[in-house]
C-alpha atoms as a PDB file:
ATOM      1  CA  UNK A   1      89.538  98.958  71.048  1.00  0.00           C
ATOM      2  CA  UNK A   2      89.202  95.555  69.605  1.00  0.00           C
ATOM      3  CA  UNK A   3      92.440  96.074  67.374  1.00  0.00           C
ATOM      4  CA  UNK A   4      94.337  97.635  70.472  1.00  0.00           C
ATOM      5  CA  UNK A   5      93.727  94.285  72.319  1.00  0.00           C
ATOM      6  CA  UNK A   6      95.172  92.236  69.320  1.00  0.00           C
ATOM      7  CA  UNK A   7      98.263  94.088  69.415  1.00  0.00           C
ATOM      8  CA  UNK A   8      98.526  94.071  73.017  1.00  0.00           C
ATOM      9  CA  UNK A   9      98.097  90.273  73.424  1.00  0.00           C
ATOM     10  CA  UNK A  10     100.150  89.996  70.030  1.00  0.00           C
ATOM     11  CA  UNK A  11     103.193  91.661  71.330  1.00  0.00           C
ATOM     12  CA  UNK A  12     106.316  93.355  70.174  1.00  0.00           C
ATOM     13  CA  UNK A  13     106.848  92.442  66.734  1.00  0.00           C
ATOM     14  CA  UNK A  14     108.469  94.063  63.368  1.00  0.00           C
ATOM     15  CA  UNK A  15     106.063  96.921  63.780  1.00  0.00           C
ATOM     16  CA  UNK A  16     105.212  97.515  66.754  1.00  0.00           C
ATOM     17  CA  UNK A  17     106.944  98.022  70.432  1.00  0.00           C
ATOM     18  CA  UNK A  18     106.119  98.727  73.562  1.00  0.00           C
ATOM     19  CA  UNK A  19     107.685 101.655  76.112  1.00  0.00           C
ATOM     20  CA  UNK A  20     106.543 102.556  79.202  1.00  0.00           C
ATOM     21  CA  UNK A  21     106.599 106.186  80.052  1.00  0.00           C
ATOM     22  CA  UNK A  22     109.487 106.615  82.405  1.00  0.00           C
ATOM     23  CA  UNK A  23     111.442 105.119  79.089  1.00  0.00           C
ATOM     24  CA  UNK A  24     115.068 107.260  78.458  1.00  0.00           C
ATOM     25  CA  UNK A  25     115.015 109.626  75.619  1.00  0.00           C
ATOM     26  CA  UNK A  26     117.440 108.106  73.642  1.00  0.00           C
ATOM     27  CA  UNK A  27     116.051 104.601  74.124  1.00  0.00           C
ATOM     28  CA  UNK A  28     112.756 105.851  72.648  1.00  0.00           C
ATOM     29  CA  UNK A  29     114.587 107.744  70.157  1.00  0.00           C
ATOM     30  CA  UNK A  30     115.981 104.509  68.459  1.00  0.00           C
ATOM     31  CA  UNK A  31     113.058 102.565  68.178  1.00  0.00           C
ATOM     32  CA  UNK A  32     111.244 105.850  65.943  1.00  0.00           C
ATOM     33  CA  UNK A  33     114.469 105.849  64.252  1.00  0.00           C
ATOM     34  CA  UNK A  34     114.895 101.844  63.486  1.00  0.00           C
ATOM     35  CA  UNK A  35     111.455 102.197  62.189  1.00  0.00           C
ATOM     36  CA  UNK A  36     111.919 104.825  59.898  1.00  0.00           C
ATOM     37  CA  UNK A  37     114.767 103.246  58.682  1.00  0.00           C
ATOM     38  CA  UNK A  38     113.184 100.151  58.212  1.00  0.00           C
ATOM     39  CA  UNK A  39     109.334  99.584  57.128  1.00  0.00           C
ATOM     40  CA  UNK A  40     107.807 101.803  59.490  1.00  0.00           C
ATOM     41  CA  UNK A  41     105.865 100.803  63.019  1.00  0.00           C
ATOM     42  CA  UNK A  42     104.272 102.287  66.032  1.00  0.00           C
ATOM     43  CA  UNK A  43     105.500 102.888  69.269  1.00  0.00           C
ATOM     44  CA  UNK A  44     102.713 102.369  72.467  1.00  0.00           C
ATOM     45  CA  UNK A  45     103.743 104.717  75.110  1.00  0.00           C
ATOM     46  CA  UNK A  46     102.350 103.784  78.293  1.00  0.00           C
ATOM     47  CA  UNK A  47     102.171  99.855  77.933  1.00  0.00           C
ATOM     48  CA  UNK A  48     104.571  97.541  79.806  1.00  0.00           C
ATOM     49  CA  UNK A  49     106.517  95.043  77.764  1.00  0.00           C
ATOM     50  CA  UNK A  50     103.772  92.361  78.480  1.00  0.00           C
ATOM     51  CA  UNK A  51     101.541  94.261  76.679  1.00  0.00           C
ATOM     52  CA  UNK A  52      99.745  95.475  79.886  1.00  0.00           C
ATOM     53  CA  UNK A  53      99.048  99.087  79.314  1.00  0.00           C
ATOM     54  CA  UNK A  54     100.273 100.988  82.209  1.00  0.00           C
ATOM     55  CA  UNK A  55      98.991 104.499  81.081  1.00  0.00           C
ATOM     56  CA  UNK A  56     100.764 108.452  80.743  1.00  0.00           C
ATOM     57  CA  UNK A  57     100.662 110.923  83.040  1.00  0.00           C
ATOM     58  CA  UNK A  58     102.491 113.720  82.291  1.00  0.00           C
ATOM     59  CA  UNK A  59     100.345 116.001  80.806  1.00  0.00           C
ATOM     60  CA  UNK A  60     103.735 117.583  78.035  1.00  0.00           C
ATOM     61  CA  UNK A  61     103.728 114.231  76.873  1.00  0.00           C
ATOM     62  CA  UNK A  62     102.817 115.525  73.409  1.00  0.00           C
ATOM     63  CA  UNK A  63     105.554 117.931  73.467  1.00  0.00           C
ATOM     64  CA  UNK A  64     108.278 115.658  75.283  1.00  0.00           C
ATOM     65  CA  UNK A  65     107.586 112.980  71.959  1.00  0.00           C
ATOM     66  CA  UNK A  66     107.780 115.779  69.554  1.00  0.00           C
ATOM     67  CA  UNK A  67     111.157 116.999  71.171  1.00  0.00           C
ATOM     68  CA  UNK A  68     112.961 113.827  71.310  1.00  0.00           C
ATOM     69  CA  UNK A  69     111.932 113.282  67.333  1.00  0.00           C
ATOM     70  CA  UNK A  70     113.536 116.342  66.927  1.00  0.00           C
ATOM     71  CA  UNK A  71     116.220 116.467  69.131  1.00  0.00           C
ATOM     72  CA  UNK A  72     117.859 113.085  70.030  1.00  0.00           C
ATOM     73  CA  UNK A  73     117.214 111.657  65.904  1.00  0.00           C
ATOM     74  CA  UNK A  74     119.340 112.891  63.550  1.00  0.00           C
ATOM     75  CA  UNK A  75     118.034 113.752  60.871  1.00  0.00           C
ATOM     76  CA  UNK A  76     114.855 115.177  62.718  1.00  0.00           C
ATOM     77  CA  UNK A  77     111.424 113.174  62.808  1.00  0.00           C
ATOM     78  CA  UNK A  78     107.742 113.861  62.604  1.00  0.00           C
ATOM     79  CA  UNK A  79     106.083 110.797  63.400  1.00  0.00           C
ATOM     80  CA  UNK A  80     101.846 111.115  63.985  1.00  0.00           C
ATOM     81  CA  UNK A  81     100.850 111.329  67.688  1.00  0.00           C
ATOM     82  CA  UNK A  82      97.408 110.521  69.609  1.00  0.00           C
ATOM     83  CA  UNK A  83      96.194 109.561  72.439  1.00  0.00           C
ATOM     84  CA  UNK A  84      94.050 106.585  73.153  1.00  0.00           C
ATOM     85  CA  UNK A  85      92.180 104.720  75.799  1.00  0.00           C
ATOM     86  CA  UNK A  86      92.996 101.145  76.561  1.00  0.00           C
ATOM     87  CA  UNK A  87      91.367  99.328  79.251  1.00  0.00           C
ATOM     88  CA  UNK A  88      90.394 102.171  81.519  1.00  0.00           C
ATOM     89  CA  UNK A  89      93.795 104.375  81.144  1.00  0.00           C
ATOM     90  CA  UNK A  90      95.615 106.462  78.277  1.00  0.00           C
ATOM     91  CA  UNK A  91      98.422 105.784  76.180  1.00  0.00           C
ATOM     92  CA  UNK A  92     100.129 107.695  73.535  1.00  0.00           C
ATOM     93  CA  UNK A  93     100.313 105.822  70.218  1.00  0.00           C
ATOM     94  CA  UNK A  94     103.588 107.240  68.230  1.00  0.00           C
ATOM     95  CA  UNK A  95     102.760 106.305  64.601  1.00  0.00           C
ATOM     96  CA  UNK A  96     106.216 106.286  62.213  1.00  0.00           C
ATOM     97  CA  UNK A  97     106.229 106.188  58.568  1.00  0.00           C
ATOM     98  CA  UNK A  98     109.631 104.515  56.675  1.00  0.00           C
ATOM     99  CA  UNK A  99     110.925 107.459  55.616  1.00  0.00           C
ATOM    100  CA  UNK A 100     113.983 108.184  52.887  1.00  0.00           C
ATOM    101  CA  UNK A 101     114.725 110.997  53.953  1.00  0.00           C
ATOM    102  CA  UNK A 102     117.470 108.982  56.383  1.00  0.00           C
ATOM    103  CA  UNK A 103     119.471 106.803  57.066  1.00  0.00           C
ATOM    104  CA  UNK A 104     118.572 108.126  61.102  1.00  0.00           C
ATOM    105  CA  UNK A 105     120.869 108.023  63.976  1.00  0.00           C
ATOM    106  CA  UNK A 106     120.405 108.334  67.570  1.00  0.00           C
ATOM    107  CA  UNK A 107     123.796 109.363  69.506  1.00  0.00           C
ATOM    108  CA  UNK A 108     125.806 108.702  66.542  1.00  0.00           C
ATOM    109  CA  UNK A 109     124.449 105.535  65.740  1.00  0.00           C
ATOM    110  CA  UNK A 110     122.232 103.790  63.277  1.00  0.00           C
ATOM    111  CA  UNK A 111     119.426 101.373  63.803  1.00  0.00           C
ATOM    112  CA  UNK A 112     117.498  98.852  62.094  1.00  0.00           C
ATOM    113  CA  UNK A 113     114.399  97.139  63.042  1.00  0.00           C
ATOM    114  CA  UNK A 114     115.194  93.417  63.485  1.00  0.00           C
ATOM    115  CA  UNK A 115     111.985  91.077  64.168  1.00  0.00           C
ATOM    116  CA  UNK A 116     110.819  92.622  67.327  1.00  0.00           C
ATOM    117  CA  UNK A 117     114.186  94.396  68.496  1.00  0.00           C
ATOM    118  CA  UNK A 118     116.161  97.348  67.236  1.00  0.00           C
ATOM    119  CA  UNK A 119     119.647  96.702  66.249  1.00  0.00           C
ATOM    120  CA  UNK A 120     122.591  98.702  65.388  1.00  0.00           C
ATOM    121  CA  UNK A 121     123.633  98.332  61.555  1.00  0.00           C
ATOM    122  CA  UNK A 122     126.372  96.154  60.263  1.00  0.00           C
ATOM    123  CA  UNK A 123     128.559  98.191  57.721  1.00  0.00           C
ATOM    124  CA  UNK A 124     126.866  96.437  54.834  1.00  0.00           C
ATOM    125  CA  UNK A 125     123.011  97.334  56.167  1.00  0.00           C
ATOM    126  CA  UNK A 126     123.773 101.149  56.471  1.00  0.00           C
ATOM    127  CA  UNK A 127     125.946 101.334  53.045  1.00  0.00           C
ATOM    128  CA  UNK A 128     122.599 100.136  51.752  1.00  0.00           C
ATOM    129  CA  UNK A 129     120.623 102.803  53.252  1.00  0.00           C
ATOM    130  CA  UNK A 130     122.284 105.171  52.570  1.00  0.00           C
ATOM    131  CA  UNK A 131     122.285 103.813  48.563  1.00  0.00           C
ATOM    132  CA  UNK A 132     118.332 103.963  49.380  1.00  0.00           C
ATOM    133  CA  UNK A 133     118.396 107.708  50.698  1.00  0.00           C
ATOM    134  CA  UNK A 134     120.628 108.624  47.715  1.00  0.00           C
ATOM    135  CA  UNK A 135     123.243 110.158  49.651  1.00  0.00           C
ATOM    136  CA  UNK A 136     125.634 107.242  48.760  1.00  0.00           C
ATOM    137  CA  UNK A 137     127.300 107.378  45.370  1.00  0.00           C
ATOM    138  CA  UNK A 138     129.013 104.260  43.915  1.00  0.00           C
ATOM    139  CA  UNK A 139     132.436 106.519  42.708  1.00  0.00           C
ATOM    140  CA  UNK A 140     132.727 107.784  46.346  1.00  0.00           C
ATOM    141  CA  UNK A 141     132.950 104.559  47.909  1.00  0.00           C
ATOM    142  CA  UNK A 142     136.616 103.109  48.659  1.00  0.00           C
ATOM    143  CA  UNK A 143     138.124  99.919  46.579  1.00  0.00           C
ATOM    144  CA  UNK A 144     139.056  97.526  48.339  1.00  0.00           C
ATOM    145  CA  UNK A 145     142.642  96.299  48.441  1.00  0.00           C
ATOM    146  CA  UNK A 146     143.628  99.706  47.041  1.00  0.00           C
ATOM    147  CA  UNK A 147     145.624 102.036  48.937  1.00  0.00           C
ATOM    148  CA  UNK A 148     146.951 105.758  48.375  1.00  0.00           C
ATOM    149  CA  UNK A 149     150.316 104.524  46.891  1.00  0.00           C
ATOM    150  CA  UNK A 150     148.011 103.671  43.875  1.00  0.00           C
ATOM    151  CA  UNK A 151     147.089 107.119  43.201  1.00  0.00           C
ATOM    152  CA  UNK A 152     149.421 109.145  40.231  1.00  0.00           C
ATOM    153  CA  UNK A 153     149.852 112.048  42.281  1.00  0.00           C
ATOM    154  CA  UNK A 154     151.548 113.649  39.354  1.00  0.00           C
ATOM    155  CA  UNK A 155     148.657 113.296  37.365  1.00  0.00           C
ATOM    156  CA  UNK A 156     146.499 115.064  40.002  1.00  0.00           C
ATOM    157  CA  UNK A 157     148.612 117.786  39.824  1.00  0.00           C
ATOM    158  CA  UNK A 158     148.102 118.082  36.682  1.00  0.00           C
ATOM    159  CA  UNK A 159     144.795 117.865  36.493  1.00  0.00           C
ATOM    160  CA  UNK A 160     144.374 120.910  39.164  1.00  0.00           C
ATOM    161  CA  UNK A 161     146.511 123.055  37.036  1.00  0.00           C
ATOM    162  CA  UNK A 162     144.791 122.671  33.834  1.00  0.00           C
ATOM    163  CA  UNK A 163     141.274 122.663  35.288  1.00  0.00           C
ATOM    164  CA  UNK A 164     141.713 124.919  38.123  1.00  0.00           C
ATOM    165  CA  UNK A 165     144.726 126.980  37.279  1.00  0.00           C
ATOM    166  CA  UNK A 166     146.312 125.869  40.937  1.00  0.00           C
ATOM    167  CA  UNK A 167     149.339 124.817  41.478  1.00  0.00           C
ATOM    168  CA  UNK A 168     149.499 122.513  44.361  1.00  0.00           C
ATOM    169  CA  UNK A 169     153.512 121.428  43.684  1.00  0.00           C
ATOM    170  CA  UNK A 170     154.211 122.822  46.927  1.00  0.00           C
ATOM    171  CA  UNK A 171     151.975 121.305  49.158  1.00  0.00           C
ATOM    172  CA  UNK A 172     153.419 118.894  51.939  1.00  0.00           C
ATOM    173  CA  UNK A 173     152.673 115.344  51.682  1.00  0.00           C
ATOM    174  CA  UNK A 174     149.988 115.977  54.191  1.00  0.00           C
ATOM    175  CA  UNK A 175     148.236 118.703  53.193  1.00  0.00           C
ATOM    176  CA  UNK A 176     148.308 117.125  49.616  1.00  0.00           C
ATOM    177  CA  UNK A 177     146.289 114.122  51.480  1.00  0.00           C
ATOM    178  CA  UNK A 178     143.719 116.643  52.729  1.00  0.00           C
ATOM    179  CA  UNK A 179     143.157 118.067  48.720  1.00  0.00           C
ATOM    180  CA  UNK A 180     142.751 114.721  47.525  1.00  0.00           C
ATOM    181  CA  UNK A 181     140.064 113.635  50.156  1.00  0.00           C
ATOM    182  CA  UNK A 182     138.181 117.169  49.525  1.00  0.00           C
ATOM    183  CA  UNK A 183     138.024 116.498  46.178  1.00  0.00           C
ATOM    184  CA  UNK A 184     137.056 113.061  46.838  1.00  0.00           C
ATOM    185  CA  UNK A 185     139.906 110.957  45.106  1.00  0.00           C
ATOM    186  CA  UNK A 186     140.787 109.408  48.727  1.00  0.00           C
ATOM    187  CA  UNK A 187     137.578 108.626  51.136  1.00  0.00           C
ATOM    188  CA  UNK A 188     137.742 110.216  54.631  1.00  0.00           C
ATOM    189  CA  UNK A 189     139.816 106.932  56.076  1.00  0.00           C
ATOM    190  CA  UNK A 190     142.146 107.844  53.143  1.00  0.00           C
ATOM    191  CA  UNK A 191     141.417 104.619  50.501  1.00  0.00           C
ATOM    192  CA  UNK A 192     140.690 105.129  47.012  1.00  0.00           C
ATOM    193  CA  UNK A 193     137.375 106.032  45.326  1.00  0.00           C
ATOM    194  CA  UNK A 194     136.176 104.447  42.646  1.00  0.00           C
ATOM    195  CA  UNK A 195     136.511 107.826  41.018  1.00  0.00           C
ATOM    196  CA  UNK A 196     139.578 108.658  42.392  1.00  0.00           C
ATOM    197  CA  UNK A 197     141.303 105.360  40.962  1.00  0.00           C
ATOM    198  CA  UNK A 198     139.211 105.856  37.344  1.00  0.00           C
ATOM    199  CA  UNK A 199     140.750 109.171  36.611  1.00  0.00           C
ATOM    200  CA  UNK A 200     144.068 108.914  38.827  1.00  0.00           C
ATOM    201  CA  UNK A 201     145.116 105.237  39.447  1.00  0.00           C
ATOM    202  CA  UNK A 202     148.516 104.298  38.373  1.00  0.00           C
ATOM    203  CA  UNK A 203     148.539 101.582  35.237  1.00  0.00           C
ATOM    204  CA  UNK A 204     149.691  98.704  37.127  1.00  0.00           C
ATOM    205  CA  UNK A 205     146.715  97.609  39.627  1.00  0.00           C
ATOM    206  CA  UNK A 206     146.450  94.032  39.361  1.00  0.00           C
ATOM    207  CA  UNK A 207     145.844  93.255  42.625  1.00  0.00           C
ATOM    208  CA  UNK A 208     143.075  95.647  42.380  1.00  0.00           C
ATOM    209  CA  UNK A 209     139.441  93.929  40.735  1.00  0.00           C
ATOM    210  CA  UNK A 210     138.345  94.947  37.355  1.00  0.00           C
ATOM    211  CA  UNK A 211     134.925  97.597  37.365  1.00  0.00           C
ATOM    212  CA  UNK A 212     132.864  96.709  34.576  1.00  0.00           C
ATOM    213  CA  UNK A 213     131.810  99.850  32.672  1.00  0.00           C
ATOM    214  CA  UNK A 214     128.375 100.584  30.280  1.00  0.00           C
ATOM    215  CA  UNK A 215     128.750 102.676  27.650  1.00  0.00           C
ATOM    216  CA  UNK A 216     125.718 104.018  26.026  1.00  0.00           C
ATOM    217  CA  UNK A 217     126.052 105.938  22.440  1.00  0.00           C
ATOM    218  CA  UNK A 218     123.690 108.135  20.374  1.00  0.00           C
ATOM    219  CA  UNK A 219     124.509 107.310  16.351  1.00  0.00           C
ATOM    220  CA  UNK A 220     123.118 110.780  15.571  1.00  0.00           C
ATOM    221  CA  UNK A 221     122.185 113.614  17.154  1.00  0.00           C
ATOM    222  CA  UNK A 222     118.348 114.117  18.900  1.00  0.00           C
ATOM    223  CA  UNK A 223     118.246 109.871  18.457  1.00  0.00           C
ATOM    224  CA  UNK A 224     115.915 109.091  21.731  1.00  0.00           C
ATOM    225  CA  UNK A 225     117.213 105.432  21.702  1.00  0.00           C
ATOM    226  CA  UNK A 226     120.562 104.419  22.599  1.00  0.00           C
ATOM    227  CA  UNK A 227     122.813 101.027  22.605  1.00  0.00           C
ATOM    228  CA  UNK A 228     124.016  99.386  25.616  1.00  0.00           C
ATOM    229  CA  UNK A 229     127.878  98.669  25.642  1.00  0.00           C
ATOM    230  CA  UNK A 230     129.008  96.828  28.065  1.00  0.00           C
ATOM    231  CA  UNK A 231     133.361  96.768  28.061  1.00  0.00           C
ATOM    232  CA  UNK A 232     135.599  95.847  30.923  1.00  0.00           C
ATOM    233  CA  UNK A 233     137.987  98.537  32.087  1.00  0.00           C
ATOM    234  CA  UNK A 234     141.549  97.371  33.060  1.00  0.00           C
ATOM    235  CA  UNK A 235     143.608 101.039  32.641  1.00  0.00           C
ATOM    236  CA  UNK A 236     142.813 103.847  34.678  1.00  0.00           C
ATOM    237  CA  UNK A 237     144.174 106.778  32.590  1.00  0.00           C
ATOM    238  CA  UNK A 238     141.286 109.785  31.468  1.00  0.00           C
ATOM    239  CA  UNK A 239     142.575 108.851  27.686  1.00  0.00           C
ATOM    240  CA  UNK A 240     140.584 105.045  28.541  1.00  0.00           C
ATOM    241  CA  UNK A 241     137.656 107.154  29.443  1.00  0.00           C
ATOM    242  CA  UNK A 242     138.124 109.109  26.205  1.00  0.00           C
ATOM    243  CA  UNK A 243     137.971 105.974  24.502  1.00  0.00           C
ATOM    244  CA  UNK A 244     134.659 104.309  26.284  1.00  0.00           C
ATOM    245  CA  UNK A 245     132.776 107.702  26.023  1.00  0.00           C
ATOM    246  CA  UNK A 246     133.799 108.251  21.629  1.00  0.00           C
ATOM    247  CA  UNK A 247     131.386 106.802  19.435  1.00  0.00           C
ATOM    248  CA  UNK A 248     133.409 107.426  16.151  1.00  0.00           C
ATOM    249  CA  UNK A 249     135.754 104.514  16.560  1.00  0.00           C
ATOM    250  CA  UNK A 250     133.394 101.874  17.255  1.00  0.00           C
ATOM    251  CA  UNK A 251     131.656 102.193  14.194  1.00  0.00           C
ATOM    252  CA  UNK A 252     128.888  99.222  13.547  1.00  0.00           C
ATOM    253  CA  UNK A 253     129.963  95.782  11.968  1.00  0.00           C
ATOM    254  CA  UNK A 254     129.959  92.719  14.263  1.00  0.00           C
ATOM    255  CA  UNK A 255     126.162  92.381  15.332  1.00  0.00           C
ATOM    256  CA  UNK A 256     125.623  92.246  18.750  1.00  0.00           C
ATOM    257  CA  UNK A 257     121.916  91.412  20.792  1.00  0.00           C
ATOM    258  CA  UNK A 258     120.715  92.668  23.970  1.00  0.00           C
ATOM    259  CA  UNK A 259     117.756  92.348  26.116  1.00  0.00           C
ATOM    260  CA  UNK A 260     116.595  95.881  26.723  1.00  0.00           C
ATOM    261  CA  UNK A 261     114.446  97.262  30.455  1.00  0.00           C
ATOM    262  CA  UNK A 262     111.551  96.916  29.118  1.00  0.00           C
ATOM    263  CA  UNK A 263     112.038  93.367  27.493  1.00  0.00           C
ATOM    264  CA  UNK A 264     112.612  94.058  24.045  1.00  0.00           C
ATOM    265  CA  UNK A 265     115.837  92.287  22.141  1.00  0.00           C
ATOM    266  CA  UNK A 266     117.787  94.962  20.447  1.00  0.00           C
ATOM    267  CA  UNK A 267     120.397  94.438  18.059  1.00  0.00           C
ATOM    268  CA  UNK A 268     123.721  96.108  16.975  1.00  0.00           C
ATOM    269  CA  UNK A 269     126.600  95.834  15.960  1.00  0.00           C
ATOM    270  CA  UNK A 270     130.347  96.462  16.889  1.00  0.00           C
ATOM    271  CA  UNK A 271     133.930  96.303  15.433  1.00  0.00           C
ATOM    272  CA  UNK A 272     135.613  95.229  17.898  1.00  0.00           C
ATOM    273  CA  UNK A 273     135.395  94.844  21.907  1.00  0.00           C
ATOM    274  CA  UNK A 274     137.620  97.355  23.485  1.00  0.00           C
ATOM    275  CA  UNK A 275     139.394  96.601  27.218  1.00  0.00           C
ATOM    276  CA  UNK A 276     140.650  99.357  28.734  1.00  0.00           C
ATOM    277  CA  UNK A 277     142.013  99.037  32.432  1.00  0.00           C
ATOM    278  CA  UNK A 278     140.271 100.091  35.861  1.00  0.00           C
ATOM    279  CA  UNK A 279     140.264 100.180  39.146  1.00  0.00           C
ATOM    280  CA  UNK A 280     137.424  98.011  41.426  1.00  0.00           C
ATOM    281  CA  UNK A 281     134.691  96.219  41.390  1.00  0.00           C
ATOM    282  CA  UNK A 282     130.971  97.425  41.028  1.00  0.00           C
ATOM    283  CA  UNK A 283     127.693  97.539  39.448  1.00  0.00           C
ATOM    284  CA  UNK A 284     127.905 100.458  37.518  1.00  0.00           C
ATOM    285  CA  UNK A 285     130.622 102.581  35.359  1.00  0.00           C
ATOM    286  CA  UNK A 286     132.519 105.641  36.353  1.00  0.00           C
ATOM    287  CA  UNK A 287     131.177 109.019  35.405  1.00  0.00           C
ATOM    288  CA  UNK A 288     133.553 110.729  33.376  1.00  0.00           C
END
């Protein structure tokens, strides 16, 4: 009781927010899914915004939680429900855990918890949860200042023939817009992927940013350890891939240190430092 009348005189804060029971669905539905997208929190059912608790009636309350968790959030929730008693009535403590298994929406939309509000993400705060929930991959996002005049659409067709033995020379300039964004070479709002522009972009993109690319290379087979490369990609073509991801050529001679993950300095060496072209700007290197 003693901690219930801390967080009642303490107010609405990061983790914790008050709803009283006539409260709409959906509005109680964003504040379990801010906080699962954020750090996690509580929700007191039954206390006024003062922190006077007001108390529950209904006697499905249980149930009417449980379905809007399930039903109004997207992907579905199971926060921890109970019922307490504060100051001579009951409220329903909603208990939610931050949870990966997001980002959530409610009606579309995606929260965060800000301070002691909910807020609707900026573009930037929901690209980085869904990096967190692993459903974002860095070749899938567009490049900016890239458009769909820089894809080699000859060279797609290619590609589908010799890998998929389909021929897709007779497809109208639409529906040829529709392959490339199933397989992922143009994102739904038809830019560029990363990917898309690694395998397919045309050679001259120099209004589009460089992509720094690592390299790592095994000098013999069943070798556990293996030496960080870092090379700057400025050509697009799968033959610049070839060259990043074949060891032979690069054979040892310049020596070369690097600090390793764990700490350690390792040292090798390198003929020469290769620049092959690319397509945007990021973090990490294509997957070939």
């Amino acid at each position: 009781m003693d901690d219930l009348e801390a967080i009642f005189r303490g107010g609405e804060s990061s983790f914790v927010e008050f709803k009283e029971e006539g409260v709409h669905p959906d509005s109680l539905a964003k504040e379990m899914a801010a906080f699962a997208n954020t750090e996690g929190g509580t929700v007191f059912l039954g206390v006024a915004d003062d922190g006077t608790p007001k108390g529950v009636s209904r006697p499905d309350i249980e149930e009417w939680v449980f379905h809007i968790a399930r039903n109004n959030v997207k992907p579905a929730l199971l926060p921890r429900f109970d019922r307490v008693e504060a100051r001579g009535v009951t409220i329903a403590r909603i208990a939610i855990r931050k949870d990966l298994a997001g980002p959530f929406s409610v009606a579309g939309k995606y929260y965060i918890r800000v301070g002691s509000t909910s807020r609707e993400c900026t573009k930037e705060e929901l690209g980085r949860l869904f990096q967190r929930s692993r459903y974002f991959y860095f070749e899938e996002s567009p490049v900016p200042g890239s458009t769909a005049d820089h894809i080699d659409r000859d060279r797609v067709r290619e590609y589908f023939r010799q890998v998929y033995d389909l021929d897709v020379d007779g497809e109208e300039e639409g529906g040829f817009d529709t392959i490339l964004r199933n397989a992922g070479i143009l994102t739904p709002e038809g830019i560029p992927s990363v990917a898309g522009l690694v395998m397919f972009g045309k050679r001259d993109m120099s209004q589009v940013p460089p992509i720094p690319a690592v390299a790592r290379f095994l000098p013999q087979a069943g070798v556990a350890r293996a030496s960080p490369e870092r090379d700057l990609l400025s050509a697009t073509h799968p033959s610049c891939v070839a060259r990043l991801t074949t060891p032979g050529p690069r054979s040892m001679r310049r020596s070369s240190t690097a600090r390793t993950s764990t700490g350690r300095r390792r040292s090798w060496s390198r003929r020469s430092r290769r620049r092959c072209s690319c397509a945007s700007r990021g973090r990490r290197g294509s997957r070939a």
